[in-house]
Protein backbone atom coordinates (compact mmCIF):
# COMPACT_ATOMS: atom_id res chain seq x y z
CA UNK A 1 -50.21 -23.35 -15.24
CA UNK A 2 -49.06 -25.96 -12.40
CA UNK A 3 -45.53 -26.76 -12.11
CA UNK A 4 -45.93 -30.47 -13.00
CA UNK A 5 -47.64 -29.37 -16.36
CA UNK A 6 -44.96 -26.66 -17.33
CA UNK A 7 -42.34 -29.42 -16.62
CA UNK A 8 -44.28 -31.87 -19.13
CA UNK A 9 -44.43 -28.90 -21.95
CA UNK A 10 -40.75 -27.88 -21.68
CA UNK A 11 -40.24 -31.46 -21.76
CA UNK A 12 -41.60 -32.15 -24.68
CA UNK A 13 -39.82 -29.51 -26.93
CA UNK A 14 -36.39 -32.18 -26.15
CA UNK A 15 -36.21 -35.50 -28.35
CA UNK A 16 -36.54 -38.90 -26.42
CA UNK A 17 -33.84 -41.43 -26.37
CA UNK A 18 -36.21 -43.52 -28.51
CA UNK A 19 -36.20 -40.62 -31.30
CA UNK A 20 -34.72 -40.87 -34.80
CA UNK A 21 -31.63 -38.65 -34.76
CA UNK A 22 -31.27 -36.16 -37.42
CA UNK A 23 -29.91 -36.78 -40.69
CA UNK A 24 -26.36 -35.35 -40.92
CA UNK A 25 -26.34 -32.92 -42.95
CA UNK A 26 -23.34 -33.77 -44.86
CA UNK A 27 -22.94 -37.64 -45.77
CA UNK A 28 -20.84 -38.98 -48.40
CA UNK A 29 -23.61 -39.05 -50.98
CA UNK A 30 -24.67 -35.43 -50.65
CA UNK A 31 -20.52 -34.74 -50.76
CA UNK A 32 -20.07 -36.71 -53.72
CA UNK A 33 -23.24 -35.31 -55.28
CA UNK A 34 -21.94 -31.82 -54.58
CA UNK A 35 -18.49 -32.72 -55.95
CA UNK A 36 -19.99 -34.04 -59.52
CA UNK A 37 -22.69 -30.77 -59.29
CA UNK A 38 -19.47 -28.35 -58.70
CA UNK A 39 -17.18 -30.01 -61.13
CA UNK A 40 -20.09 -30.54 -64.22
CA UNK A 41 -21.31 -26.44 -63.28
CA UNK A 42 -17.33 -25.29 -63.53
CA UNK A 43 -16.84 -26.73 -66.77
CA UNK A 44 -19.98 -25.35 -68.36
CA UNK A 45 -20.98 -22.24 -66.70
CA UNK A 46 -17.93 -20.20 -68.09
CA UNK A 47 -20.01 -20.07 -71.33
CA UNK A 48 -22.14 -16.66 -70.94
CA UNK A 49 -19.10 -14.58 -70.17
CA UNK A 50 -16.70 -16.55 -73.06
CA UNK A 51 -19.97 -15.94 -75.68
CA UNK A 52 -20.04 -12.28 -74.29
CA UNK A 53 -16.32 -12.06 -75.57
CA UNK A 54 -16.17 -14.02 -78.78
CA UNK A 55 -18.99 -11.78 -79.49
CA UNK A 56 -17.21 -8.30 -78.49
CA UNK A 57 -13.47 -9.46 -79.91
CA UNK A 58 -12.13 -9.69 -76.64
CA UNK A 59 -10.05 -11.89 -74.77
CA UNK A 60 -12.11 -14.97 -73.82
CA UNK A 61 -9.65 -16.22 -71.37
CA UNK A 62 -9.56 -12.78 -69.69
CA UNK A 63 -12.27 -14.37 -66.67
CA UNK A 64 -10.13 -17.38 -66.46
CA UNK A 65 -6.66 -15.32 -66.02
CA UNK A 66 -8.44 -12.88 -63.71
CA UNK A 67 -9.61 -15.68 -61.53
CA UNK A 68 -5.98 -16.44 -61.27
CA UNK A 69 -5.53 -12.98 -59.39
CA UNK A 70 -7.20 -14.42 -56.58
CA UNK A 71 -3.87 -16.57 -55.67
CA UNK A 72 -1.23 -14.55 -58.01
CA UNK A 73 -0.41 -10.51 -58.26
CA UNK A 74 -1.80 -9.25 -61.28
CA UNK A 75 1.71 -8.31 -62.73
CA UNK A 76 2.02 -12.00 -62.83
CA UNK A 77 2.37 -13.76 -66.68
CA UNK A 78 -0.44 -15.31 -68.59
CA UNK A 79 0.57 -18.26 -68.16
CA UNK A 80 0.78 -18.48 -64.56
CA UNK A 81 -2.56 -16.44 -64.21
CA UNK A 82 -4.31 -18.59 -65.94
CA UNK A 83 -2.57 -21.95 -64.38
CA UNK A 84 -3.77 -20.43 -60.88
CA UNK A 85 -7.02 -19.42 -62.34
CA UNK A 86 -7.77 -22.88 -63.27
CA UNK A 87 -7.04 -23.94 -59.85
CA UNK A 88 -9.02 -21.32 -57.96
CA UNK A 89 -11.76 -21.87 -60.30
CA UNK A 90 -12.16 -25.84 -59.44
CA UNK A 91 -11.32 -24.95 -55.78
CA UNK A 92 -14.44 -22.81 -55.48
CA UNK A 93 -16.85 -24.41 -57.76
CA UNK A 94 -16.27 -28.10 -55.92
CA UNK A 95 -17.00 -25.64 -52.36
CA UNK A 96 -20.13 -24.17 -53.92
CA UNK A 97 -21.02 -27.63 -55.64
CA UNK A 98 -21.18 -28.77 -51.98
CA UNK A 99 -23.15 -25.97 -50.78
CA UNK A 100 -25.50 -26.26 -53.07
CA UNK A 101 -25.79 -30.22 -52.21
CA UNK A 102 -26.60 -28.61 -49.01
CA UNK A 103 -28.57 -26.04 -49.57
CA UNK A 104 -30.89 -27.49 -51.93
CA UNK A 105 -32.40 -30.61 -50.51
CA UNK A 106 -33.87 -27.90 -47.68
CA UNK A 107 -36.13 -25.59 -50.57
CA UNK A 108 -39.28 -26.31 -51.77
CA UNK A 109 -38.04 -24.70 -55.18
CA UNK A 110 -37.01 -27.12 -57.46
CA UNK A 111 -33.64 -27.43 -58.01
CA UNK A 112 -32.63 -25.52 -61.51
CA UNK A 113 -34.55 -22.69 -59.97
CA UNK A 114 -33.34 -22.40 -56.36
CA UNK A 115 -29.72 -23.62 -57.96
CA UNK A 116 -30.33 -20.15 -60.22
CA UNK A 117 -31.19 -18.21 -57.37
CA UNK A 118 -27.89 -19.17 -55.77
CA UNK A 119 -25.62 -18.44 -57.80
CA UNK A 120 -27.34 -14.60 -58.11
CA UNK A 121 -27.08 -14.91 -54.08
CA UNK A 122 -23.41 -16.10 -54.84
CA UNK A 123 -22.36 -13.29 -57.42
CA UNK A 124 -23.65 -10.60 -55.08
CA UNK A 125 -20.82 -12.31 -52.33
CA UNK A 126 -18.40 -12.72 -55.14
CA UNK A 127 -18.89 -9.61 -57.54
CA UNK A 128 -20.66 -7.30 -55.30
CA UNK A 129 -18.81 -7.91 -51.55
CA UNK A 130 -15.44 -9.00 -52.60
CA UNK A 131 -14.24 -7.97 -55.79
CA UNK A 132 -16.16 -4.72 -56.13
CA UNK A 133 -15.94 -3.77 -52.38
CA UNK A 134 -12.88 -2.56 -50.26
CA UNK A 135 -11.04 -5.74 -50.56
CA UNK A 136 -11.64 -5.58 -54.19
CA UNK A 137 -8.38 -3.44 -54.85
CA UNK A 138 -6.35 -6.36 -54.29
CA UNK A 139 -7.98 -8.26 -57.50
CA UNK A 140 -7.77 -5.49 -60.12
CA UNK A 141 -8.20 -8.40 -62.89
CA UNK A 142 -11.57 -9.40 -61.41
CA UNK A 143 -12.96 -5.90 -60.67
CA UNK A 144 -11.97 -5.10 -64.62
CA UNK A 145 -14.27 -7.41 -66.06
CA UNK A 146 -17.77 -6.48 -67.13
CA UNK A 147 -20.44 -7.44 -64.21
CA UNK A 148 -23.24 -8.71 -67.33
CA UNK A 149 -21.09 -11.86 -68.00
CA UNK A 150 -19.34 -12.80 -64.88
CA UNK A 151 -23.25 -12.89 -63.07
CA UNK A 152 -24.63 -14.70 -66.36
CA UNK A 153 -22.03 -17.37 -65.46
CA UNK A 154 -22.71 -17.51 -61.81
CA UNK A 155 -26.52 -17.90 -62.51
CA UNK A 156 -25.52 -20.65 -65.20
CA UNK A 157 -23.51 -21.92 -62.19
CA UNK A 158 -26.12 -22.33 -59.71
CA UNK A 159 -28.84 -23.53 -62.54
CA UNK A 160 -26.75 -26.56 -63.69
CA UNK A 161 -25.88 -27.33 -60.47
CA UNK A 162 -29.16 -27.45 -59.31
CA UNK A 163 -30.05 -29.85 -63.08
CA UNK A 164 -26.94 -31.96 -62.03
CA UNK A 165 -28.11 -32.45 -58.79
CA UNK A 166 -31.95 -33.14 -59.11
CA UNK A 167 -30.59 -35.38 -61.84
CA UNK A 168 -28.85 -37.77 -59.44
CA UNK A 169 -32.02 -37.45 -57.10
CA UNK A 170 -34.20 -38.58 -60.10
CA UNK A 171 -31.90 -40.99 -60.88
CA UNK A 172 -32.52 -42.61 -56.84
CA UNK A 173 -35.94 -42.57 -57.66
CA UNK A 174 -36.74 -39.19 -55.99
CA UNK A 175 -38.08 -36.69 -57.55
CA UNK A 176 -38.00 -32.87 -55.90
């Protein structure tokens, strides 16, 4: 291949001036969609694990004060765990809401279902690398809840985040 031709080829693989940049990939409508999808998923996808509790006669704000280990020792009072957990749990569901905004608009899958496969993707990080790994130690609240529930409600997470978010795509008239 000449030199002239190789220079044309490598070339090409660059965008032109004239070329439509990129869409960013986080503008304030996939922000604020990933805010409502993170703040609609917190408040319902505590459900499997509370259920799993009713149904045992156990604590059902035992999740919610263990979450509050993440910021507090877990000598700490109920009251304060729980406080914490609260904000630790709206903290990291408005991050993974945004993720998700992310994340989602780049599968094929539709949303509920890629949203579902997420949050298992998201409860191996949180269950399986942090809490029940080396650094796990340092949440003993966390690693002494039952695994069942706490990765029911990070599926349930990722699910209705995914319906909340291919919701307001619908609602654009876009359908995924």
């Amino acid at each position: 291949m000449g030199k002239t031709r190789a220079l044309r080829k490598t070339a090409r693989c660059y965008p032109e001036r004239t070329d439509r940049k990129p869409a960013r990939v986080l503008d304030a409508r996939v922000l604020g969609d990933g805010l409502r999808a993170g703040a609609v998923a917190g408040l319902l996808s505590g459900a499997p694990s509370t259920f799993d509790a009713l149904r045992r006669g156990t604590d059902p704000l035992a999740a919610a004060r263990a979450a509050g280990n993440l910021l507090l020792p877990a000598g700490s009072g109920p009251g304060p765990l729980l406080a914490a957990g609260a904000a630790a749990h709206v903290a990291l569901s408005l991050g993974w809401g945004t993720v998700l905004a992310v994340a989602l608009r780049r599968t094929p899958r539709p949303p509920v279902v890629a949203g579902a496969l997420a949050g298992a993707a998201i409860a191996a990080l949180d269950l399986g690398l942090v809490a029940h790994g080396p650094a796990g130690r340092r949440w003993p609240l966390i690693r002494a809840l039952p695994v069942g529930p706490q990765l029911a409600d990070h599926v349930a997470f990722g699910a209705i985040a995914g319906a909340v978010l291919a919701f307001r795509e619908a609602g654009r008239g876009r359908h995924h």
